[in-house]
C-alpha atoms as a PDB file:
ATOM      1  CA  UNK A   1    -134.228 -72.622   5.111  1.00  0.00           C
ATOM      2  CA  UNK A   2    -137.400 -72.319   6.845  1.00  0.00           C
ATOM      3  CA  UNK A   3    -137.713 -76.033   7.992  1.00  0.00           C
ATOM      4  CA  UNK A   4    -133.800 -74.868   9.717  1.00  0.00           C
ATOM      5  CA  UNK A   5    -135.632 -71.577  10.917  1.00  0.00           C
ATOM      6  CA  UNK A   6    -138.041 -74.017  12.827  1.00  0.00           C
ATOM      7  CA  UNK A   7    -135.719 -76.236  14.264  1.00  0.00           C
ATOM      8  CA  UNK A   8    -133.673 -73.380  15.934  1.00  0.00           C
ATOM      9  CA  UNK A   9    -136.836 -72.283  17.224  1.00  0.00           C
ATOM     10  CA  UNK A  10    -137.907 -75.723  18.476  1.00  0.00           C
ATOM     11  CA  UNK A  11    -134.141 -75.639  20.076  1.00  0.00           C
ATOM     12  CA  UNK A  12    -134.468 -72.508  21.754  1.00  0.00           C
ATOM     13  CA  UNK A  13    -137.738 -73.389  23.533  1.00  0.00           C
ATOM     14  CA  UNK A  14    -136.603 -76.424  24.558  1.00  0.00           C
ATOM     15  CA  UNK A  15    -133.249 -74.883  26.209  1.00  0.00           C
ATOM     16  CA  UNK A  16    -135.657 -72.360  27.358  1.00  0.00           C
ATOM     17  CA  UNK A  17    -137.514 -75.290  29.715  1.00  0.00           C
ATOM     18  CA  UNK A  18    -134.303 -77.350  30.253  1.00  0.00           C
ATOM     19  CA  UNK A  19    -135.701 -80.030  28.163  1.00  0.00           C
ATOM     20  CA  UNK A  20    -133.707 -82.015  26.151  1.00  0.00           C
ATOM     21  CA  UNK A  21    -134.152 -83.855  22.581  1.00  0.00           C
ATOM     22  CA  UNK A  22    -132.990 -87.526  21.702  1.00  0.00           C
ATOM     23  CA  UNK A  23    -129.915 -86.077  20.789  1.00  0.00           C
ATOM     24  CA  UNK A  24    -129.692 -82.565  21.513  1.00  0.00           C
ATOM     25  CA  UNK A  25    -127.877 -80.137  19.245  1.00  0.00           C
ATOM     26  CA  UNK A  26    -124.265 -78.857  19.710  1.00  0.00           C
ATOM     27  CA  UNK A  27    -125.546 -75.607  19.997  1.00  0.00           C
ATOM     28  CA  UNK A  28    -125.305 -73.000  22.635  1.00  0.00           C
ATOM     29  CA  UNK A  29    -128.679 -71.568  23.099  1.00  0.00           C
ATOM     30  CA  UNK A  30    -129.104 -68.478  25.358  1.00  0.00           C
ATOM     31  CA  UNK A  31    -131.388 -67.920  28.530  1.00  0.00           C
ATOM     32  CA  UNK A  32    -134.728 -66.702  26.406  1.00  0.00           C
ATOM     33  CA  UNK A  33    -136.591 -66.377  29.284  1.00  0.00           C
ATOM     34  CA  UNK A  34    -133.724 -64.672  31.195  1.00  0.00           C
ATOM     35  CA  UNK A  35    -132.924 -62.731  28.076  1.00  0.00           C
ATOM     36  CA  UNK A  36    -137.056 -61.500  27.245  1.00  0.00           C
ATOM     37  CA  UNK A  37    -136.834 -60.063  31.117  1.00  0.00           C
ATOM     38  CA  UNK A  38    -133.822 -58.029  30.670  1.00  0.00           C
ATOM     39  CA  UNK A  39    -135.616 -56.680  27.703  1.00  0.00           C
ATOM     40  CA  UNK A  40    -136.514 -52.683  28.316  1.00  0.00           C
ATOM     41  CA  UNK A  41    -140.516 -52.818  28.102  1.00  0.00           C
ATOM     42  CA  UNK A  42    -140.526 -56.634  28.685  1.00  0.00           C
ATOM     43  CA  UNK A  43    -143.212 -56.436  31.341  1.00  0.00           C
ATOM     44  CA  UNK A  44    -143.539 -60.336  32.714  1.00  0.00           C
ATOM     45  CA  UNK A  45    -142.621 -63.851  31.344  1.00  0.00           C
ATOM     46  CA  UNK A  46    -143.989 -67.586  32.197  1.00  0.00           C
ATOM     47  CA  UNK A  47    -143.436 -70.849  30.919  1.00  0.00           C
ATOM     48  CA  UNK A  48    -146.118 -73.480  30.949  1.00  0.00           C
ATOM     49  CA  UNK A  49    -146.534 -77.125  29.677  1.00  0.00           C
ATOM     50  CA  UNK A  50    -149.810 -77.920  28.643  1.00  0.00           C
ATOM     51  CA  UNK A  51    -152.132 -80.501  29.742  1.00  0.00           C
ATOM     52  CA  UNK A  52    -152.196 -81.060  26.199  1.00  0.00           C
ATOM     53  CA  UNK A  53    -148.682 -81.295  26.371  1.00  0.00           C
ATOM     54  CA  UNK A  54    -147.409 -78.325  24.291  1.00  0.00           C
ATOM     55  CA  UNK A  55    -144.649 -75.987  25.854  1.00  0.00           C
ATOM     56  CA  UNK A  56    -145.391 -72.192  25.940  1.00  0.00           C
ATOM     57  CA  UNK A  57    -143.423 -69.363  26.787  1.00  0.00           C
ATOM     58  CA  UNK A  58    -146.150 -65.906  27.432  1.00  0.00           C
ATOM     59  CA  UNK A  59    -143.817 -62.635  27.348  1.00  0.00           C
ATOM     60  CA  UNK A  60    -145.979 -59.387  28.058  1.00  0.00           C
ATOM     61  CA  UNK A  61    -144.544 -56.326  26.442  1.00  0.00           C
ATOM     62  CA  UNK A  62    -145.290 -52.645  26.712  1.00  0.00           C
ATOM     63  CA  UNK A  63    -146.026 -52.009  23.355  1.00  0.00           C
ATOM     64  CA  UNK A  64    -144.729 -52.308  19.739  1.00  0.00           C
ATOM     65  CA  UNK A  65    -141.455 -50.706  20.614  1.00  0.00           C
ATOM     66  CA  UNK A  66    -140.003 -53.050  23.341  1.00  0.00           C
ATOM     67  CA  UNK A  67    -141.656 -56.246  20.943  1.00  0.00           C
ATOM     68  CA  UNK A  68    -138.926 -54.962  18.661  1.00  0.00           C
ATOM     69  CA  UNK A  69    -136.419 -54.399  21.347  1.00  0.00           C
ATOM     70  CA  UNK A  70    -136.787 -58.044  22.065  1.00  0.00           C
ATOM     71  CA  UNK A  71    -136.974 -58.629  18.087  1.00  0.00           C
ATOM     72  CA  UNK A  72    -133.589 -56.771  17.653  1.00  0.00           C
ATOM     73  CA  UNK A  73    -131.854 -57.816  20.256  1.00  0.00           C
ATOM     74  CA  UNK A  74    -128.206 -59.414  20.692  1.00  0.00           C
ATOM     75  CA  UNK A  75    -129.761 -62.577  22.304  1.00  0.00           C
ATOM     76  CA  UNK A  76    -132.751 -62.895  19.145  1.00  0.00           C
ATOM     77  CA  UNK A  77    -130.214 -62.013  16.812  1.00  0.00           C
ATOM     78  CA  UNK A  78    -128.010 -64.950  17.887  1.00  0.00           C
ATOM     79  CA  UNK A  79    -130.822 -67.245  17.568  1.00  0.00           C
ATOM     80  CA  UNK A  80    -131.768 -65.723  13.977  1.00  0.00           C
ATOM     81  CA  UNK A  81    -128.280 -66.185  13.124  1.00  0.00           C
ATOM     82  CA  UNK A  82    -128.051 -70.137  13.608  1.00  0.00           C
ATOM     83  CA  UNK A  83    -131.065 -70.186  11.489  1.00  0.00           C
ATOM     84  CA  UNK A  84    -129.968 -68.470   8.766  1.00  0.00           C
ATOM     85  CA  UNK A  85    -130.801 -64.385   7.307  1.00  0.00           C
ATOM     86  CA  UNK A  86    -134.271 -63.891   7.724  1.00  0.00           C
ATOM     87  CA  UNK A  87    -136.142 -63.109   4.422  1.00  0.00           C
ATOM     88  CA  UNK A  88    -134.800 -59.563   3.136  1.00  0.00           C
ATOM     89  CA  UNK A  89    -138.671 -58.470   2.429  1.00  0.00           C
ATOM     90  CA  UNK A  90    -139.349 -59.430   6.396  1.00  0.00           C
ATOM     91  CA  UNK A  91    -140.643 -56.460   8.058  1.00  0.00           C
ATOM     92  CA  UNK A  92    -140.982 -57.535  11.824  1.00  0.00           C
ATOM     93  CA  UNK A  93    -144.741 -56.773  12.929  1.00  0.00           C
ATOM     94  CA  UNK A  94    -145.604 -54.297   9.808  1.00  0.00           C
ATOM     95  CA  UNK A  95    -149.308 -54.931  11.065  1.00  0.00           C
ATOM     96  CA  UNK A  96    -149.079 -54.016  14.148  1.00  0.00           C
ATOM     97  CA  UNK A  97    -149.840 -50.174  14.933  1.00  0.00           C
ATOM     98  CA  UNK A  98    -147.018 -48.142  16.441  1.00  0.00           C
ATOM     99  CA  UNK A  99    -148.858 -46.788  19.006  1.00  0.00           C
ATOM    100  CA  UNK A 100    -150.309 -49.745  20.232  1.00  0.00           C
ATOM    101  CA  UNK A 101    -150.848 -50.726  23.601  1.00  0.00           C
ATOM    102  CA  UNK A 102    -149.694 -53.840  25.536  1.00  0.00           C
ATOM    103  CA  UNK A 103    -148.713 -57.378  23.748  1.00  0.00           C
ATOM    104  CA  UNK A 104    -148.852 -60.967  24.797  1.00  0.00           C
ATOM    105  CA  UNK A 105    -145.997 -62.899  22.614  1.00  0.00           C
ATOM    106  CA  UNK A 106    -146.785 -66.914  23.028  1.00  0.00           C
ATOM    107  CA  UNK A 107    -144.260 -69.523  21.709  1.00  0.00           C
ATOM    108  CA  UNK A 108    -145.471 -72.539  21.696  1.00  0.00           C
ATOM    109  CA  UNK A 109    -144.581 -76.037  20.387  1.00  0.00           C
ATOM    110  CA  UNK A 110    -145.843 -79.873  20.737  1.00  0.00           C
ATOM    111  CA  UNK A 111    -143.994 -82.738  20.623  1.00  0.00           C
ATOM    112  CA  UNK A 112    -144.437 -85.225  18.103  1.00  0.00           C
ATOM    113  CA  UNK A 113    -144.971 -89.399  18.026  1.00  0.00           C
ATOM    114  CA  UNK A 114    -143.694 -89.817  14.839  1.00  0.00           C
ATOM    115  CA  UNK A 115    -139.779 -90.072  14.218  1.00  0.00           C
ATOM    116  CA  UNK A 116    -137.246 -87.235  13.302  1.00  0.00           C
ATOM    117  CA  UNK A 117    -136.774 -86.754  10.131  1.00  0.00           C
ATOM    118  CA  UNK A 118    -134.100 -85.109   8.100  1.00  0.00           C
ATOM    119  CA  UNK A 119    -135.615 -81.916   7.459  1.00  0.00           C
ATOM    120  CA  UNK A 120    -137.011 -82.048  11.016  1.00  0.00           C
ATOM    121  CA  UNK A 121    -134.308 -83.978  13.906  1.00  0.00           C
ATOM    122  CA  UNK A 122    -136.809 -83.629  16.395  1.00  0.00           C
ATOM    123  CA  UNK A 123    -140.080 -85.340  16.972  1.00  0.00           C
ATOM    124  CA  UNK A 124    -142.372 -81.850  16.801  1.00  0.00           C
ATOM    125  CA  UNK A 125    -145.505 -81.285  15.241  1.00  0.00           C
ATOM    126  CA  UNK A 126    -145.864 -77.552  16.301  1.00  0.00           C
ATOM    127  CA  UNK A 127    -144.133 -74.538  16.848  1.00  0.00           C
ATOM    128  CA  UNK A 128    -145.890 -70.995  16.651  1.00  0.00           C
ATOM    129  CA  UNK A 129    -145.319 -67.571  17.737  1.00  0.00           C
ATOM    130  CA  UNK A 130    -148.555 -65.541  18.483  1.00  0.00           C
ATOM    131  CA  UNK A 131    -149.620 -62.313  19.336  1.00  0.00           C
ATOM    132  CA  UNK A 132    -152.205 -61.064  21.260  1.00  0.00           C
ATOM    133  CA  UNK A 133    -153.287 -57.837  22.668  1.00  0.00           C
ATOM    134  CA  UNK A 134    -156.070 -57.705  26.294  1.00  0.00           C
ATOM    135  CA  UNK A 135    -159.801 -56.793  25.340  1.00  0.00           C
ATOM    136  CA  UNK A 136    -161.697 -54.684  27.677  1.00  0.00           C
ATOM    137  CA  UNK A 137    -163.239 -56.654  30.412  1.00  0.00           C
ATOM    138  CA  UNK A 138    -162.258 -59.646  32.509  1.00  0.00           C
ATOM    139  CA  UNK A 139    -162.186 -60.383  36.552  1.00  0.00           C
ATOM    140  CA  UNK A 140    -159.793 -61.571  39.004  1.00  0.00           C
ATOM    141  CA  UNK A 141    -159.840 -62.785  42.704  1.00  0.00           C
ATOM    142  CA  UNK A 142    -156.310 -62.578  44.462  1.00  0.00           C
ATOM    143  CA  UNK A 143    -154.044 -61.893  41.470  1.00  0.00           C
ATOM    144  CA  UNK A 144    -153.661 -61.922  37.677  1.00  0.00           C
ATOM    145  CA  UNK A 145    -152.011 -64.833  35.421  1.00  0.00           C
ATOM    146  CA  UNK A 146    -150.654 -61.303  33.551  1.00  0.00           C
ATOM    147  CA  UNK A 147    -148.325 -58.920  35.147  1.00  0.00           C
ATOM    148  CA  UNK A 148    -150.173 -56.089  37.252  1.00  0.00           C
ATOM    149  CA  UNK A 149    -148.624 -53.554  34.984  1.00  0.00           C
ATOM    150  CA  UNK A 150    -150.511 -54.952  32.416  1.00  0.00           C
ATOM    151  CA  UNK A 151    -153.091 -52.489  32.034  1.00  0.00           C
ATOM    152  CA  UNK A 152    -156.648 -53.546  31.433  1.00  0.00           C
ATOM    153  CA  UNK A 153    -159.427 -51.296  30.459  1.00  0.00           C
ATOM    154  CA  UNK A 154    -162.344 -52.339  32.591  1.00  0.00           C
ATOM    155  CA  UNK A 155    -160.167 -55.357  34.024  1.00  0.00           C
ATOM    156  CA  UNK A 156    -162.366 -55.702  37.817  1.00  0.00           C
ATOM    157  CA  UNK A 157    -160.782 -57.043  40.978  1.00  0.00           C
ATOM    158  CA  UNK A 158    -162.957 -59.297  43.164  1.00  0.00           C
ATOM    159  CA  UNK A 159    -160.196 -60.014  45.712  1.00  0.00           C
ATOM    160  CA  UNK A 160    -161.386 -59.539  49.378  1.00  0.00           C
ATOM    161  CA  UNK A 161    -160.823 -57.038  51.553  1.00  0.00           C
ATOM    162  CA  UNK A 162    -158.715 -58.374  54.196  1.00  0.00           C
ATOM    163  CA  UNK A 163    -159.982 -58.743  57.455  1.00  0.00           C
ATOM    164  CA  UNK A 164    -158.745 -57.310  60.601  1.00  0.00           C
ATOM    165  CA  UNK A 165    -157.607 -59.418  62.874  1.00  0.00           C
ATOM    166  CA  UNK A 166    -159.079 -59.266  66.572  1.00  0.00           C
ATOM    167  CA  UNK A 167    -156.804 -57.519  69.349  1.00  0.00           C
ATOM    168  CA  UNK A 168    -156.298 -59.580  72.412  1.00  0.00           C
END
């Protein structure tokens, strides 16, 4: 059950980047990335490949509530669905604080060298979901890697002040 949980997962991400496996599944995967935008709360998404070579999705989220927006939505639901009922005991994020403030959700997965196997059809040796919430602190010049509605206690901005140009 969990081993089908993970390839669903590994699915999804890969549909998410428009990659494709040896022999892909039969399975209609939604947008994810399309589908975490439209998400009330959903404040920014990026995908990334790694110089390491593992594929990420970052989704930045308002807070607790719109994580679980995401969580319960249509589009997850589908996904949890070709993987099977979740545990019944599951309790989405039961650590994380209701009134907490802005979280970074990173999927990630790395390919593998060694063959498919039956529990496993692709060739991954990773997949994990992470959260993460900002500490105080940090700089920028010129923009952020996180949305600017991200808020930041303390975050400073080093950009420039633009210079005028001369009049002729």
């Amino acid at each position: 059950m969990i081993a089908r949980r993970i390839v669903v997962a590994v699915f999804a991400v890969l549909a998410t980047f428009g990659l494709s496996a040896q022999s892909p599944p039969q399975l209609p995967f939604p947008d994810l990335a399309g589908g975490l935008k439209a998400t009330p709360g959903c404040l920014g998404v990026e995908t990334a490949r790694t110089a390491g070579g593992k594929l990420v999705i970052f989704a930045w989220f308002e807070d607790k509530k719109s994580v679980l927006r995401w969580y319960n939505s249509e589009m997850h639901r589908q996904v949890m669905r070709m993987a099977g009922a979740p545990h019944p005991n599951h309790v989405p994020l039961a650590g994380i604080a209701d009134d907490s403030g802005p979280i970074l959700a990173v999927a990630s997965l790395t390919n593998s060298d060694q063959a498919p196997s039956k529990s496993l059809p692709l060739p991954v040796s990773q997949i994990a979901i992470e959260l993460y919430q900002p500490l105080p602190g940090g700089v920028f010049v010129g923009g952020r890697f996180a949305p600017s509605s991200v808020k930041v206690p303390g975050l400073r901005d080093f950009t420039p002040a633009p210079t005028s140009q001369p009049s002729k």
